[in-house]
N, C-alpha and C. Protein backbone atom coordinates (compact mmCIF):
# COMPACT_ATOMS: atom_id res chain seq x y z
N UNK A 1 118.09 76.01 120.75
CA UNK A 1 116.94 76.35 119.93
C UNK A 1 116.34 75.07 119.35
N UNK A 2 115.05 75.09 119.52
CA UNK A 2 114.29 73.87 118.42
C UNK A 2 114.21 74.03 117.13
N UNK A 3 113.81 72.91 116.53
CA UNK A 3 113.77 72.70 115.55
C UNK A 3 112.38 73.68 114.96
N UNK A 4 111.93 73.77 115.31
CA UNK A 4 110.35 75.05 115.23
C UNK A 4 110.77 76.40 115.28
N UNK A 5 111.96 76.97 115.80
CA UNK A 5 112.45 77.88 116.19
C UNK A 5 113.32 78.31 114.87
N UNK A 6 114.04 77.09 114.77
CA UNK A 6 114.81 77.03 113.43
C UNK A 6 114.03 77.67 111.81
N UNK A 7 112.77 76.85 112.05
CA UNK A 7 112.21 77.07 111.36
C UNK A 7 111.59 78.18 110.51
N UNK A 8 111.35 78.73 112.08
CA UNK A 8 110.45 79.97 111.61
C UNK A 8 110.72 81.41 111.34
N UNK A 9 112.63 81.29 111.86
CA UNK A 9 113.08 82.73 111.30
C UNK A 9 113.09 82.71 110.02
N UNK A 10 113.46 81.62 109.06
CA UNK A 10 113.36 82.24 107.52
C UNK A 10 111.90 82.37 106.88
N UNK A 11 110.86 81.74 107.57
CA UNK A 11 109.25 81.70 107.40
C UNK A 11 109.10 83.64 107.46
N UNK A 12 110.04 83.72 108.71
CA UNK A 12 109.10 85.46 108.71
C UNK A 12 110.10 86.23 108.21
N UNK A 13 111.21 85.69 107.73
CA UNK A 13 111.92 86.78 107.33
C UNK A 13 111.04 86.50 105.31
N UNK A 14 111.29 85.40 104.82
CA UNK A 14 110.12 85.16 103.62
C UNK A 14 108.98 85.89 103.49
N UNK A 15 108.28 85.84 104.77
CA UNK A 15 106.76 86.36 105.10
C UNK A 15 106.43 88.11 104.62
N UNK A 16 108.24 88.47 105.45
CA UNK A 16 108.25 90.37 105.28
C UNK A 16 108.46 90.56 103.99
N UNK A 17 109.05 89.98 103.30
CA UNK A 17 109.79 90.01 102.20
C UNK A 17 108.28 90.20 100.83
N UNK A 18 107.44 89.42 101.35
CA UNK A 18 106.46 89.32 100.45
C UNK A 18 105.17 90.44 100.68
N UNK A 19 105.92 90.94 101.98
CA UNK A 19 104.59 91.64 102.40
C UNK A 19 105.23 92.95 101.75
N UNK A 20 106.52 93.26 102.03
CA UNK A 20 107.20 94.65 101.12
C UNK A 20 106.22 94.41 99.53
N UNK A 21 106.38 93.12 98.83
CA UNK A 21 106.32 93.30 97.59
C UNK A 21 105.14 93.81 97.16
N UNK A 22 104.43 93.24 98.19
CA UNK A 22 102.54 93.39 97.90
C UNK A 22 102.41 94.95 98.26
N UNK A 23 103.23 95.71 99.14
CA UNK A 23 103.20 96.90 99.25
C UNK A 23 103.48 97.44 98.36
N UNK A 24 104.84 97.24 97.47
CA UNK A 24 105.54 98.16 96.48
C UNK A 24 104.27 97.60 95.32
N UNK A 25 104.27 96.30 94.54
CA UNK A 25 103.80 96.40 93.59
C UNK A 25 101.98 96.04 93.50
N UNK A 26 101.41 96.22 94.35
CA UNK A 26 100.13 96.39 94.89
C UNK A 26 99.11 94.90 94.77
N UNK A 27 100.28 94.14 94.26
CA UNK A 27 99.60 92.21 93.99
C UNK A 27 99.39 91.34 95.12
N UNK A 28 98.02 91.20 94.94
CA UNK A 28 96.96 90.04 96.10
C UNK A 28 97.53 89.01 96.66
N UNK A 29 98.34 88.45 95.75
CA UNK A 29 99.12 87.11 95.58
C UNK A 29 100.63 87.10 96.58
N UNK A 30 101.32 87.89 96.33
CA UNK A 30 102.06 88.72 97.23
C UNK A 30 101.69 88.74 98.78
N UNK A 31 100.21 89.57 99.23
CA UNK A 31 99.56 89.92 100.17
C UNK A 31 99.45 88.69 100.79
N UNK A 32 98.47 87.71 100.41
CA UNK A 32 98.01 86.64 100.77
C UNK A 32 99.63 85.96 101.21
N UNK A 33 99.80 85.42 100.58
CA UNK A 33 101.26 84.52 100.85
C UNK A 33 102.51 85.07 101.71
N UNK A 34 102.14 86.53 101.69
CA UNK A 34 102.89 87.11 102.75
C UNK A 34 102.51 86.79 104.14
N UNK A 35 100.89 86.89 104.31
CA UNK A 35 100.38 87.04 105.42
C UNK A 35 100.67 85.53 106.07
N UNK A 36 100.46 84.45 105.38
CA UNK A 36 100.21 83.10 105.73
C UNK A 36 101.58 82.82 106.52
N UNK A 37 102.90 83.46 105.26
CA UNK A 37 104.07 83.22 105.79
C UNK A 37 104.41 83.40 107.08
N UNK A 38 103.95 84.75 107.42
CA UNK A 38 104.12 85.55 108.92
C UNK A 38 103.29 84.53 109.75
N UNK A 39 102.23 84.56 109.71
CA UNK A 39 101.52 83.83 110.34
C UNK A 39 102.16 82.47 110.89
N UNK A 40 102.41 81.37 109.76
CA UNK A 40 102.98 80.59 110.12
C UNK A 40 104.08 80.78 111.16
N UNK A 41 104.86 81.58 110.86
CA UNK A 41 106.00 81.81 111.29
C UNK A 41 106.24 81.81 112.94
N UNK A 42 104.80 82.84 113.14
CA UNK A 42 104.36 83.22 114.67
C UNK A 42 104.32 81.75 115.46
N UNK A 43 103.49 80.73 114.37
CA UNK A 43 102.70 79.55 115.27
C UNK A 43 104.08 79.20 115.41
N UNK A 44 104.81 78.62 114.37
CA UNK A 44 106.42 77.80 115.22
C UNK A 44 106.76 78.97 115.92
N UNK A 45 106.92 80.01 116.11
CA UNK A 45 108.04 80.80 117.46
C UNK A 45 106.81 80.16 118.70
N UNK A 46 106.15 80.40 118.75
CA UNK A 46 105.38 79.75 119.61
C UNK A 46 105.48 79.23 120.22
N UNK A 47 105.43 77.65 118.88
CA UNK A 47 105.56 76.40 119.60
C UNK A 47 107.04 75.96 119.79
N UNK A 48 107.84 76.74 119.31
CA UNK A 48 109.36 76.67 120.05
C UNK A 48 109.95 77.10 120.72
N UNK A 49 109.37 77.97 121.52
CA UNK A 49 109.33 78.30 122.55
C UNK A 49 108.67 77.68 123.90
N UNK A 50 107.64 77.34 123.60
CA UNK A 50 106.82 76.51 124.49
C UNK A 50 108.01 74.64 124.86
N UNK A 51 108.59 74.57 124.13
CA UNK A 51 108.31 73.41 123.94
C UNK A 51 110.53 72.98 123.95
């Protein structure tokens, strides 16, 4: 596994984690930072995979 790979399981496991919260307690802040997390997360599986 790469180092990108490494990376990005705790990015999306962080990512879900924030996206539950924004669900349960209905905060933007939550939402947003959830989404980015996941997001990020996707680009390293990606690129550690690719690579």
């Amino acid at each position: 596994m790469s180092a990108f790979s490494l990376i990005a399981i705790p990015l999306f496991l962080c990512g879900m984690i924030m996206l539950l919260l924004a669900a349960t307690f209905k905060k933007r802040g939550f939402l947003s930072s959830g989404v980015a997390l996941t997001s990020s997360s996707v680009v390293f599986a990606t690129l550690g995979m690719t690579l």
